[in-house]
N, C-alpha and C. Protein backbone atom coordinates (compact mmCIF):
# COMPACT_ATOMS: atom_id res chain seq x y z
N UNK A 1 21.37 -7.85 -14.52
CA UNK A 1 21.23 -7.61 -13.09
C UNK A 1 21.45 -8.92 -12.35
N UNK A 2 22.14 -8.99 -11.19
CA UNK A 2 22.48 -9.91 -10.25
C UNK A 2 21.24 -10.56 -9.34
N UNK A 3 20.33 -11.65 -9.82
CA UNK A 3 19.73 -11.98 -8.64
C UNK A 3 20.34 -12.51 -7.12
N UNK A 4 19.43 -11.49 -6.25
CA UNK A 4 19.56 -11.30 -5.18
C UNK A 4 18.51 -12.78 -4.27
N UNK A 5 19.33 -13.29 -3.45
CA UNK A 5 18.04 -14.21 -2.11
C UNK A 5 18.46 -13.84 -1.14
N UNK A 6 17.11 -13.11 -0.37
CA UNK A 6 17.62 -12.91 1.08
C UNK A 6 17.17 -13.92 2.08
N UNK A 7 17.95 -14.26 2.96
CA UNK A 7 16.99 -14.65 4.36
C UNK A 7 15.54 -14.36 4.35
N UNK A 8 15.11 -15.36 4.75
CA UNK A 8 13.71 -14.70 5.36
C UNK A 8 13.73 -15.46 6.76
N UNK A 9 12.72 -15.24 7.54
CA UNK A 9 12.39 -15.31 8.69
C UNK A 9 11.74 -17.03 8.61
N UNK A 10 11.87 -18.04 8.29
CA UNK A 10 10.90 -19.13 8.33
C UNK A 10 9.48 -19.33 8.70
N UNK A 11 9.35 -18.38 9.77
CA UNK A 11 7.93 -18.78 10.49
C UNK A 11 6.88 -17.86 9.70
N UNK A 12 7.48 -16.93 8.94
CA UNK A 12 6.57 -16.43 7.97
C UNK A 12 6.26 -16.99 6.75
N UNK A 13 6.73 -17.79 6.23
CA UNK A 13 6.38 -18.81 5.23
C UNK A 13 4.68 -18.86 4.99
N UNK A 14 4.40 -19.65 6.45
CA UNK A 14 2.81 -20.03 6.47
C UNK A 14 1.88 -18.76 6.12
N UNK A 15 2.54 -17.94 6.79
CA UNK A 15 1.84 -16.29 6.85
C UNK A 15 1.73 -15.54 5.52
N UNK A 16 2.63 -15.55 4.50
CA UNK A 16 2.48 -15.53 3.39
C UNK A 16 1.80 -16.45 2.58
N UNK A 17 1.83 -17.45 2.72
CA UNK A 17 0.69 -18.41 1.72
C UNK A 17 -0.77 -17.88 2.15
N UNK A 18 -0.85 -17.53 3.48
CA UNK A 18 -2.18 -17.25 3.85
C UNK A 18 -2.27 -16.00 3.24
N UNK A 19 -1.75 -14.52 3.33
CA UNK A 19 -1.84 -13.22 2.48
C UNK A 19 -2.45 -13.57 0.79
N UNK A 20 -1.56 -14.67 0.54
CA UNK A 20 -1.62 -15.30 -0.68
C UNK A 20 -3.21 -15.55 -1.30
N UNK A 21 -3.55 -16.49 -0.10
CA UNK A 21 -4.79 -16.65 -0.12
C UNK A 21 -6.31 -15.60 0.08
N UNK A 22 -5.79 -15.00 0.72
CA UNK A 22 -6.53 -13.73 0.81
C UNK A 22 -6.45 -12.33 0.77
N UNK A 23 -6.33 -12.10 -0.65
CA UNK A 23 -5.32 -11.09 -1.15
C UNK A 23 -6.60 -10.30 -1.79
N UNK A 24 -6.26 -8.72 -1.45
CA UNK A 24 -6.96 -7.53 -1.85
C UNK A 24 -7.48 -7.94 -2.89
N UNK A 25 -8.82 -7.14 -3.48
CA UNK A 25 -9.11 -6.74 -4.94
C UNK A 25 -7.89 -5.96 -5.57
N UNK A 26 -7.75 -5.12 -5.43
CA UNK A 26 -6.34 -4.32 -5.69
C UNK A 26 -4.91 -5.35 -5.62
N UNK A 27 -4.83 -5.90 -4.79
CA UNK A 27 -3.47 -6.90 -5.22
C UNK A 27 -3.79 -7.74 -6.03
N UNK A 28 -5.20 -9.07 -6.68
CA UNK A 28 -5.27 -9.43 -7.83
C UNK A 28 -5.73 -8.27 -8.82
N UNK A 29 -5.57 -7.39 -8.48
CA UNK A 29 -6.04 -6.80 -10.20
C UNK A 29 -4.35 -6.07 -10.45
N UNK A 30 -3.54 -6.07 -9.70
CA UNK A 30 -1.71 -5.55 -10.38
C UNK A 30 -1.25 -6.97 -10.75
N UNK A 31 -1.50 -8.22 -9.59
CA UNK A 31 -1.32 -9.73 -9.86
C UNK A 31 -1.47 -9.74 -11.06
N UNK A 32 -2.51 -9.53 -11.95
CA UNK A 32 -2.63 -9.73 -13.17
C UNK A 32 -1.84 -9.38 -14.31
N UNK A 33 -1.09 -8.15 -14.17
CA UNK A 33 -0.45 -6.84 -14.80
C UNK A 33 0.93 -7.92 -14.77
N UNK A 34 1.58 -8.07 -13.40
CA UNK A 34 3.09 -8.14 -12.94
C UNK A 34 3.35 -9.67 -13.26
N UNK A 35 2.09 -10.74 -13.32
CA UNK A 35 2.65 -12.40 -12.86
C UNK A 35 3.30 -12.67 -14.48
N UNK A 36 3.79 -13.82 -14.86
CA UNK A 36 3.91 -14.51 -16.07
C UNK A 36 5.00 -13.39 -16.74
N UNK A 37 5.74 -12.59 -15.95
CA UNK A 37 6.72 -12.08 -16.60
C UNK A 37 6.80 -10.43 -17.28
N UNK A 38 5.32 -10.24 -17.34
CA UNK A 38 4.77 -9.51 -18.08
C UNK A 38 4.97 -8.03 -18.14
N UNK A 39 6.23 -7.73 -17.30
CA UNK A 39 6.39 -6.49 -16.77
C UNK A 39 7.88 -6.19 -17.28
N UNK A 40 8.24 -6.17 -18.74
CA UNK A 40 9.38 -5.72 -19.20
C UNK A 40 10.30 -6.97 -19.30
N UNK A 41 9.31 -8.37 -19.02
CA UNK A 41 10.29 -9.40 -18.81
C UNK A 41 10.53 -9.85 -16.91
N UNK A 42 10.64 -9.04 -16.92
CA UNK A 42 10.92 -9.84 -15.01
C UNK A 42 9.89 -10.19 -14.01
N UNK A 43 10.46 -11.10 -13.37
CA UNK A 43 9.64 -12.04 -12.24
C UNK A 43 9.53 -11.69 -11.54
N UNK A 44 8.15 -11.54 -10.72
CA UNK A 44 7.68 -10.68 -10.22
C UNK A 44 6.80 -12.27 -8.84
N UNK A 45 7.42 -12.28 -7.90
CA UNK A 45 6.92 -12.97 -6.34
C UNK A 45 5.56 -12.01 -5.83
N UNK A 46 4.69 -12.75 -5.50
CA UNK A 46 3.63 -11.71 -4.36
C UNK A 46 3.47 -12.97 -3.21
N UNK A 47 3.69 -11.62 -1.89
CA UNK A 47 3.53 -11.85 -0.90
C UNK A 47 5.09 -12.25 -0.20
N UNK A 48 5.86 -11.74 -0.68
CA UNK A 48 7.17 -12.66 -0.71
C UNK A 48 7.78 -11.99 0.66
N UNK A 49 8.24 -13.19 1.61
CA UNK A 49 9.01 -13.07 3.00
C UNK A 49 10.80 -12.53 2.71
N UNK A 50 10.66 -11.58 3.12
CA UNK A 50 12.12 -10.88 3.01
C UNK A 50 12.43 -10.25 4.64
N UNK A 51 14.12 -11.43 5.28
CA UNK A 51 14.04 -10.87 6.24
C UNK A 51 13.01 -11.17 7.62
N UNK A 52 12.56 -10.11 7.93
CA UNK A 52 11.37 -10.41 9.05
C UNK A 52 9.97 -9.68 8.78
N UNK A 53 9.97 -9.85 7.95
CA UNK A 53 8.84 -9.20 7.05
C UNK A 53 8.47 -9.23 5.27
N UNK A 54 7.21 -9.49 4.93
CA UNK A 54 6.69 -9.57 3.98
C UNK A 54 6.35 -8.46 3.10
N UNK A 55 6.67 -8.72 1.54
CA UNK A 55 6.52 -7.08 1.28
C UNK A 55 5.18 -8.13 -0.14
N UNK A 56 4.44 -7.08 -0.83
CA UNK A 56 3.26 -7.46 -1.31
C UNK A 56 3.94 -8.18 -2.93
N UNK A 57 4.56 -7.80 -3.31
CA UNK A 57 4.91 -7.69 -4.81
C UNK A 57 6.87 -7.32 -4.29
N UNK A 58 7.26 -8.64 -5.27
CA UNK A 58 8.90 -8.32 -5.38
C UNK A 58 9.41 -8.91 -6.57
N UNK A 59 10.48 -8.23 -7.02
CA UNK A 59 11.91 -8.71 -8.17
C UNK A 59 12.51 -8.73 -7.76
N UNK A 60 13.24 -9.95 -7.49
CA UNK A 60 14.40 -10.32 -7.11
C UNK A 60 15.84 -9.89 -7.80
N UNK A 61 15.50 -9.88 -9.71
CA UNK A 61 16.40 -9.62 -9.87
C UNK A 61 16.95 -8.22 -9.92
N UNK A 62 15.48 -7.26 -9.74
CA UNK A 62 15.48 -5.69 -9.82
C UNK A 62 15.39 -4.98 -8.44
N UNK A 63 15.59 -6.07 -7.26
CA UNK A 63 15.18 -5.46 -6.00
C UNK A 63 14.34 -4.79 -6.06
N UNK A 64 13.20 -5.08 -6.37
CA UNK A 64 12.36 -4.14 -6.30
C UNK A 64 10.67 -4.51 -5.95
N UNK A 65 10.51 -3.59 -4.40
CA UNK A 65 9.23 -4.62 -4.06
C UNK A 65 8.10 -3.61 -4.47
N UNK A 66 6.99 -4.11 -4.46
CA UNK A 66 5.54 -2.75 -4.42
C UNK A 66 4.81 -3.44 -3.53
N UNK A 67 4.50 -2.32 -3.14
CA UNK A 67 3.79 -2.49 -2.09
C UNK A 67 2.38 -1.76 -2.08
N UNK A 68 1.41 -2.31 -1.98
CA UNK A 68 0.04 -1.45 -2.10
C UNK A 68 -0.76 -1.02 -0.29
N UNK A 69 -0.70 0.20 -0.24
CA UNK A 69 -1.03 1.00 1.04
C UNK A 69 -3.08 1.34 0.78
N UNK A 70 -3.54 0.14 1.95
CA UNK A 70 -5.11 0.51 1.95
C UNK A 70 -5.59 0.49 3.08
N UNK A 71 -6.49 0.50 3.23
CA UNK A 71 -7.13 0.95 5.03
C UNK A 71 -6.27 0.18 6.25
N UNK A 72 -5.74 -0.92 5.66
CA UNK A 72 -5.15 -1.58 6.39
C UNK A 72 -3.80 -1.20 6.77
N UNK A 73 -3.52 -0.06 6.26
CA UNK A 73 -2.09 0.78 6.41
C UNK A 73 -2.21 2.06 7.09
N UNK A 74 -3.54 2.47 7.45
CA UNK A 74 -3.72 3.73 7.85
C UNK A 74 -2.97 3.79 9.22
N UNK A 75 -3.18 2.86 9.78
CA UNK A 75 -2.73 2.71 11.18
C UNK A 75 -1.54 2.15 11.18
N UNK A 76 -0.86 2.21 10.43
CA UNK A 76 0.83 0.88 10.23
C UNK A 76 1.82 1.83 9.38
N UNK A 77 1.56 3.52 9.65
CA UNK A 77 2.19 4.14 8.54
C UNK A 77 3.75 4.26 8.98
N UNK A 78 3.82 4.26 10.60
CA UNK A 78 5.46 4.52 11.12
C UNK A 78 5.96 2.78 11.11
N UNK A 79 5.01 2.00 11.11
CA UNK A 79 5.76 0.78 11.09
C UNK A 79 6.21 0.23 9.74
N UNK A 80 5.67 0.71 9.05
CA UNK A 80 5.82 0.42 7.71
C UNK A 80 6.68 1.34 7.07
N UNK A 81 6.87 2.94 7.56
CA UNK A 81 8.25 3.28 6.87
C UNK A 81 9.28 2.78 7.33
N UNK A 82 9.30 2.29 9.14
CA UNK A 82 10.40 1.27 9.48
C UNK A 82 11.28 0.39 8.82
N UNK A 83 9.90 -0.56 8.37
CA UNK A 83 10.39 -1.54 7.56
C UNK A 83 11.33 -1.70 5.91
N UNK A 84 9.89 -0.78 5.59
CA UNK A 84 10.72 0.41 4.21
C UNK A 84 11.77 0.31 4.12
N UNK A 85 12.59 1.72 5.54
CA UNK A 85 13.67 2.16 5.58
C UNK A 85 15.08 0.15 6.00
N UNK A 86 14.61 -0.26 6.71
CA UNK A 86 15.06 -1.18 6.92
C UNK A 86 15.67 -2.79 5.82
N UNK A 87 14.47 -2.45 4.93
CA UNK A 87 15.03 -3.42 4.18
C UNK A 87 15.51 -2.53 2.82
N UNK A 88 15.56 -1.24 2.83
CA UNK A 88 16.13 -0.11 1.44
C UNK A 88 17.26 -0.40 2.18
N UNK A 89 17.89 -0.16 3.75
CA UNK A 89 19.27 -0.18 3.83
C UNK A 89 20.04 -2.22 3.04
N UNK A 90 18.77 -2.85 2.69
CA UNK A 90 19.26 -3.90 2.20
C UNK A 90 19.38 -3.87 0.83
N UNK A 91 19.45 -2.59 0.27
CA UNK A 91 19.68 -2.17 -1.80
C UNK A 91 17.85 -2.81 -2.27
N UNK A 92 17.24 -2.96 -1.63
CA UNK A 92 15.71 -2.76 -1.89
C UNK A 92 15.11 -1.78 -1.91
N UNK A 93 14.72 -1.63 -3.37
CA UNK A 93 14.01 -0.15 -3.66
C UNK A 93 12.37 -0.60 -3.52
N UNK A 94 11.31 1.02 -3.24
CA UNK A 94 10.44 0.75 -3.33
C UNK A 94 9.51 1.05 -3.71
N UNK A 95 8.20 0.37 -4.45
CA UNK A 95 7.40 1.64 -5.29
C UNK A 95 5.75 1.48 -4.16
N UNK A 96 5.29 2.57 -3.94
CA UNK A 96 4.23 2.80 -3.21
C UNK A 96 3.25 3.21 -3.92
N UNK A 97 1.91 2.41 -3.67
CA UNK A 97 0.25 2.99 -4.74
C UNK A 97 -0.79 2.17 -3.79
N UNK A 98 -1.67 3.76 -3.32
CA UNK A 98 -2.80 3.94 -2.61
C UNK A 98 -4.15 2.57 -3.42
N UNK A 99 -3.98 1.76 -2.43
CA UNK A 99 -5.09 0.63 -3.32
C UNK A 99 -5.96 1.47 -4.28
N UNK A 100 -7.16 2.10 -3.65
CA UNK A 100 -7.58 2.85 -4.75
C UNK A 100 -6.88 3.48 -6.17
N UNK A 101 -5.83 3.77 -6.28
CA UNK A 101 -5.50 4.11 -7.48
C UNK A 101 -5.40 2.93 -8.23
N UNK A 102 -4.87 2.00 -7.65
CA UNK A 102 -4.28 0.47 -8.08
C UNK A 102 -6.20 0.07 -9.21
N UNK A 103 -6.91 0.24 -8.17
CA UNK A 103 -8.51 0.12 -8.62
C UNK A 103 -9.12 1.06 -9.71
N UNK A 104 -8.45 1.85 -9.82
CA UNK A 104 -8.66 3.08 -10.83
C UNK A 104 -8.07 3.61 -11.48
N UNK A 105 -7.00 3.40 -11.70
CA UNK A 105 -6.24 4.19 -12.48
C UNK A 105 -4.89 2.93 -12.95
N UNK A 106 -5.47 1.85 -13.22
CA UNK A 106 -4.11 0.76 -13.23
C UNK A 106 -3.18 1.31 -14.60
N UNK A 107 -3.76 1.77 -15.58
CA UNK A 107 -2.93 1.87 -16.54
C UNK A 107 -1.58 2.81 -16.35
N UNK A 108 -2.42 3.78 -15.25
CA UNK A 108 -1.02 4.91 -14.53
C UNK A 108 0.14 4.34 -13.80
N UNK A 109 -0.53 3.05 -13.28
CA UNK A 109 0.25 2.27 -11.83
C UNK A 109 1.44 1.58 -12.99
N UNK A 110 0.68 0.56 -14.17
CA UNK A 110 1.77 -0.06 -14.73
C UNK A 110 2.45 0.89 -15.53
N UNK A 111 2.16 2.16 -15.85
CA UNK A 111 3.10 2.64 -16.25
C UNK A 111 4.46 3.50 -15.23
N UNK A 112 3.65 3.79 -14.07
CA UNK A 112 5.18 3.90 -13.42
C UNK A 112 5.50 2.42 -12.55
N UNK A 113 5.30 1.86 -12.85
CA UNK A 113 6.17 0.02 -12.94
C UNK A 113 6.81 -0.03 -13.82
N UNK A 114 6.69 0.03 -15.30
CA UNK A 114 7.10 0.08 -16.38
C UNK A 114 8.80 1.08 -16.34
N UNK A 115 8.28 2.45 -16.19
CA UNK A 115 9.09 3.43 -15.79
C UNK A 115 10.12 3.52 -14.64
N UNK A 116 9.72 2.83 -13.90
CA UNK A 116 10.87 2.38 -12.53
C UNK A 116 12.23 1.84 -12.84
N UNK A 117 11.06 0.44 -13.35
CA UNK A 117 11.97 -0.63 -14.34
C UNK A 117 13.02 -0.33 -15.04
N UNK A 118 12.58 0.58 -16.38
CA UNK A 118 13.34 1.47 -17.23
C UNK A 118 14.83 1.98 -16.36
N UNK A 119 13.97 3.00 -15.10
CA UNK A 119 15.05 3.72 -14.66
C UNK A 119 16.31 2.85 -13.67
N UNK A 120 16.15 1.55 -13.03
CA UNK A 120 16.71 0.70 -12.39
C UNK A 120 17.70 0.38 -13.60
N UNK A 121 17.54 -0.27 -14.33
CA UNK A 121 18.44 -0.96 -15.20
C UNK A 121 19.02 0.64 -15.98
N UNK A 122 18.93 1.46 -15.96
CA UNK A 122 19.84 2.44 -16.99
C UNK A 122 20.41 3.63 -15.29
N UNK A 123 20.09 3.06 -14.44
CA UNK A 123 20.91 4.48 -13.37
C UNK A 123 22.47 3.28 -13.55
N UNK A 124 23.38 4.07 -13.44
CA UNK A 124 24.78 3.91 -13.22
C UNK A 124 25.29 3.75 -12.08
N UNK A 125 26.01 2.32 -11.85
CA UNK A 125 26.67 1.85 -10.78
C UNK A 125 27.43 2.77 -10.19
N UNK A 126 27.52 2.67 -8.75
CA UNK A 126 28.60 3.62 -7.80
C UNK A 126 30.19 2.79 -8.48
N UNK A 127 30.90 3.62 -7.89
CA UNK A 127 32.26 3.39 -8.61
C UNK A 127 32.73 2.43 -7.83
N UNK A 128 33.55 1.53 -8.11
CA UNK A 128 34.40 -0.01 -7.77
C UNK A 128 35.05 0.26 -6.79
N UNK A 129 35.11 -0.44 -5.48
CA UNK A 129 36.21 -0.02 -4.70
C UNK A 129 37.74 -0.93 -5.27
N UNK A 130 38.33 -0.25 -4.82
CA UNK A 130 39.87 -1.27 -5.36
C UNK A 130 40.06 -2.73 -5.27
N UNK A 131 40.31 -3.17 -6.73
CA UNK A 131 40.66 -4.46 -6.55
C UNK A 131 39.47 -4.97 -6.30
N UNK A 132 38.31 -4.81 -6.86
CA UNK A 132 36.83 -5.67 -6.69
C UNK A 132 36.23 -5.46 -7.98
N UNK A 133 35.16 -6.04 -8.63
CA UNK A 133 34.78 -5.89 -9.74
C UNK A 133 33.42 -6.48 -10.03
N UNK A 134 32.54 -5.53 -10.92
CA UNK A 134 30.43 -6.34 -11.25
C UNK A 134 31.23 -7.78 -11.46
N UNK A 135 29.93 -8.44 -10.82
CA UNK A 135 30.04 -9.48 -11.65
C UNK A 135 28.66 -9.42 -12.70
């Protein structure tokens, strides 16, 4: 797979170290699961600035962010499929888990992480336009 760097916004930099710093029970307890590689092999960013906005958990080389939805999303649900939809039109896929499950049920969560994974690297490329080619 091709690692991807997008733009980010600069002034969110600071704003992410701070998320960083004060990050859910539920985001250190997947932190634990996803950091040091541990997820099929790939590197896994939290808190990472993509664009004009921060998504919780990303692979760069799998496009692929997670994002964990908790009280703090109840009220951010149209702004947040916005964003969703906004950075998927950038080939960013996305996996969604209700903090609470993240808190209860982690072995389900890393297994559809696990399973995503799987399915990213084995779906089949759209066809070549002319005269262009994977690198």
């Amino acid at each position: 797979m091709k690692k991807n760097f997008f733009n980010y916004n600069p002034k969110l930099k600071k704003l992410a170290s701070q998320l960083r710093n004060k990050s859910t029970p539920s985001e250190i307890l997947l932190w634990k699961y996803l950091k040091g590689k541990q997820r099929l092999g790939y590197d896994f960013h939290r808190q990472k600035p993509i664009k004009n906005y921060i998504v919780d958990f990303f692979c760069p080389k799998l496009n692929l962010a997670i994002e964990i939805d908790g009280i703090s999303h109840e009220y951010k649900f149209y702004k947040d499929k916005n964003r969703q939809i906004e950075l998927e039109k950038n080939g960013i896929k996305f996996l969604r888990f209700q903090s609470k499950d993240v808190l209860t049920n982690i072995e389900n969560v890393i297994y559809v992480i696990d399973k995503t994974i799987i399915n990213i690297l084995h779906t089949p490329k759209p066809p070549l336009k002319e005269g262009s080619f994977y690198k």
